[in-house]
Protein backbone atom coordinates (compact mmCIF):
# COMPACT_ATOMS: atom_id res chain seq x y z
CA UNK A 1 9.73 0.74 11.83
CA UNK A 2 9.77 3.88 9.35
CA UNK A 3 8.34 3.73 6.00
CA UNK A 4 12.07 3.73 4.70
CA UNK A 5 12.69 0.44 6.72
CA UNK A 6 9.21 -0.80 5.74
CA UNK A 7 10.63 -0.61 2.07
CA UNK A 8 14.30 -2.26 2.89
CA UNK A 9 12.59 -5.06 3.95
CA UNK A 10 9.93 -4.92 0.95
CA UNK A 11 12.49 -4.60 -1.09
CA UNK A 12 14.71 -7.16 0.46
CA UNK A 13 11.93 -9.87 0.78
CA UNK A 14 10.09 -9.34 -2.75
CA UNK A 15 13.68 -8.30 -4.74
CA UNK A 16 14.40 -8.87 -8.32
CA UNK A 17 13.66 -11.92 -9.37
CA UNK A 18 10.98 -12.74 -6.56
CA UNK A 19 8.35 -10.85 -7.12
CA UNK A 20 9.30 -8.35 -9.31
CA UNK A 21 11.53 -7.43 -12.13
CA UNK A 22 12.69 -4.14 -10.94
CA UNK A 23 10.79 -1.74 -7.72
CA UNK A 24 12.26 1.64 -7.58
CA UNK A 25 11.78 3.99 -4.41
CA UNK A 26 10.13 7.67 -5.14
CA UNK A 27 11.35 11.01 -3.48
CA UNK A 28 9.85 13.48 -5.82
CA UNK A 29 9.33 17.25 -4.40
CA UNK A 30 8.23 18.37 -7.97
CA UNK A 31 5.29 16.13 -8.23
CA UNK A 32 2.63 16.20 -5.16
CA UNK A 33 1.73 12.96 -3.94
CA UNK A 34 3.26 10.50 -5.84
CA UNK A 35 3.42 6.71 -4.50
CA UNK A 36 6.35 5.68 -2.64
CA UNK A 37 7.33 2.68 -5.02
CA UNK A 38 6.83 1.93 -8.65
CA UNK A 39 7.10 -1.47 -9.94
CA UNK A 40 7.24 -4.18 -12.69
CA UNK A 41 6.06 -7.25 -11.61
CA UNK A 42 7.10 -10.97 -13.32
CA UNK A 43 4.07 -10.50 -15.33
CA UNK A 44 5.44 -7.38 -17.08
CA UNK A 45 2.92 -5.34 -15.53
CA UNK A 46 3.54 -1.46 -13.81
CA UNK A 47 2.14 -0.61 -10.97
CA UNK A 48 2.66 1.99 -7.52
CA UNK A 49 2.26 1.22 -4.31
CA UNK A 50 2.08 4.29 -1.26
CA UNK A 51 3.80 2.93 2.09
CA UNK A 52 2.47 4.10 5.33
CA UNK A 53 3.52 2.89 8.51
CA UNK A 54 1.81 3.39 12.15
CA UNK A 55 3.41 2.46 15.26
CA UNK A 56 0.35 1.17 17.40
CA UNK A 57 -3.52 0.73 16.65
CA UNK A 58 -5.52 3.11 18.51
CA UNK A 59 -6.35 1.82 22.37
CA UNK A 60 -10.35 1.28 21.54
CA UNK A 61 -11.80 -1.01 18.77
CA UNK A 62 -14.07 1.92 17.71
CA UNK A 63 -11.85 5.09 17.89
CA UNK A 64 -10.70 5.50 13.74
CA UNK A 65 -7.06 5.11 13.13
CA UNK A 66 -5.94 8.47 11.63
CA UNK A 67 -2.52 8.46 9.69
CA UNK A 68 -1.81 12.34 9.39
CA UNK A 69 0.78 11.70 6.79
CA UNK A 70 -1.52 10.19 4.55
CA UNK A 71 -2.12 13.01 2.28
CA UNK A 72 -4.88 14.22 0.02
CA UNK A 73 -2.73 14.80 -2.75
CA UNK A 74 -1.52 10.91 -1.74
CA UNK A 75 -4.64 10.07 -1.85
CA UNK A 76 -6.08 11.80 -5.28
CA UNK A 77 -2.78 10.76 -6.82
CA UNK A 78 -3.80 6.88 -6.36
CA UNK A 79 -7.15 7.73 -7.49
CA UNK A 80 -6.13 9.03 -10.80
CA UNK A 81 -3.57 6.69 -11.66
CA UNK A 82 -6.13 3.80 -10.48
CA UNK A 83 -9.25 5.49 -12.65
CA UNK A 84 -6.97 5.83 -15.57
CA UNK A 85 -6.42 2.15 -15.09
CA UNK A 86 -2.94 1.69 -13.43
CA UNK A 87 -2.57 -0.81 -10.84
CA UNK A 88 -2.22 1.44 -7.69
CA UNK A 89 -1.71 0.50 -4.00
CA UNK A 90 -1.73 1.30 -0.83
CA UNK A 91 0.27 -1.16 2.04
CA UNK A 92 0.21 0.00 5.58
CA UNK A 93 1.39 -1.32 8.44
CA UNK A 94 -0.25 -0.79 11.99
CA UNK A 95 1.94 -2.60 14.86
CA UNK A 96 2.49 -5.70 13.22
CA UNK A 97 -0.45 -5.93 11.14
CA UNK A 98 -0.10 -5.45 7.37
CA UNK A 99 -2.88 -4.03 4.76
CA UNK A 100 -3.06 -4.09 1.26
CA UNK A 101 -5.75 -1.88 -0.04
CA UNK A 102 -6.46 -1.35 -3.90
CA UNK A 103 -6.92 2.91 -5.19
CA UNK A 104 -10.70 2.58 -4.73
CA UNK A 105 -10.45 1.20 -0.57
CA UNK A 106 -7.73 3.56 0.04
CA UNK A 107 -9.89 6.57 -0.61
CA UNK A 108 -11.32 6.02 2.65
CA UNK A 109 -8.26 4.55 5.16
CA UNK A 110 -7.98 7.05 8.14
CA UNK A 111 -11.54 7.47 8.32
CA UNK A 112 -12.47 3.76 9.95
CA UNK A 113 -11.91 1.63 13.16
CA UNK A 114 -9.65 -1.15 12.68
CA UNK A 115 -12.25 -3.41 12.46
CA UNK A 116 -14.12 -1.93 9.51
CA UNK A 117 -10.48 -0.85 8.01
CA UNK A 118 -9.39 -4.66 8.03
CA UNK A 119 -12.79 -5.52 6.42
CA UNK A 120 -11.97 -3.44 3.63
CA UNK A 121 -8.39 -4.62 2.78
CA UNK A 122 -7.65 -6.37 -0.30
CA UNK A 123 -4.46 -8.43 1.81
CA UNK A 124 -4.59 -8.99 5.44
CA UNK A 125 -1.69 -10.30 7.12
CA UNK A 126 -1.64 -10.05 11.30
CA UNK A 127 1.05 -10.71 13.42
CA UNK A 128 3.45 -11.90 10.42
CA UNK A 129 3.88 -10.74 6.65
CA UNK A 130 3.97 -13.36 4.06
CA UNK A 131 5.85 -11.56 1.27
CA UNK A 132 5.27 -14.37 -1.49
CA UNK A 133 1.43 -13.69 -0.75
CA UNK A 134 1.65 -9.81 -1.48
CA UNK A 135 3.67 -10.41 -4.70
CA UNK A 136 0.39 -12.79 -5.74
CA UNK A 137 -1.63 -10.20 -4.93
CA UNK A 138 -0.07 -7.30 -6.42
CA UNK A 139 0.34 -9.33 -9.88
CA UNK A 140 -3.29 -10.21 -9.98
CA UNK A 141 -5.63 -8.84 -12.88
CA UNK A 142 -7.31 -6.52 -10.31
CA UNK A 143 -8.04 -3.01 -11.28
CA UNK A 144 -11.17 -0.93 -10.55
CA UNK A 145 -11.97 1.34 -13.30
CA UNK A 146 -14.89 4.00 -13.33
């Protein structure tokens, strides 16, 4: 699954209504790093979440899982917007393993094993997503600011 199919089915599962009022999809070349998806959730609140998908976990429980299109400018992005107070996300998707972290955890995915990686996730779903369960989390009061 890409990240583009990752969102379909986001999109599909959590659409209008569900989840959220309105989610829009983000291809912006004139802006480095910007999350993948903004939304506004049933609560009325704005938030972004950056999508990143990896096919398989790495063969050894210690070996870190690297995503090489994770960006810096991804990553400083989500800390900005999530320092300023914005509710900023990262979801990833490893094999069939999903991963909600908030700005502040996602500093530091692609530098851990999965053990330590799934430790540090806001949302932990393995084997199957529950998409009602991310739309809870993602319209919680939870923001770290400095």
């Amino acid at each position: 699954m890409s990240e583009g199919q990752l969102w379909s089915t986001m999109r599909q599962q959590m659409g209008a209504g569900k989840c959220w009022r309105e989610a829009t999809r983000h291809e912006d070349a004139l802006q480095k790093g910007i999350a993948d998806v903004s939304y506004i959730s049933m609560l009325g609140q704005h938030g972004w979440i950056e999508l990143k998908q990896v096919n398989e976990w790495p063969k050894r429980e210690s070996t870190i899982l690297r995503i090489d299109h994770y960006s810096d400018d991804q990553r400083m992005w989500l800390k900005r917007k999530g320092k300023s107070g914005a509710f900023t996300w990262l979801f990833l998707k490893v094999h069939r393993d999903y991963m909600l972290f908030d700005w502040l955890s996602a500093q530091h995915v692609g530098t851990m094993p999965k053990k330590q990686l799934m430790g540090a996730a806001y949302g932990l779903w393995q084997g199957r997503m529950d998409w009602d369960e991310l739309g809870e989390k993602l319209c919680r009061e939870t923001r770290y600011l400095p």
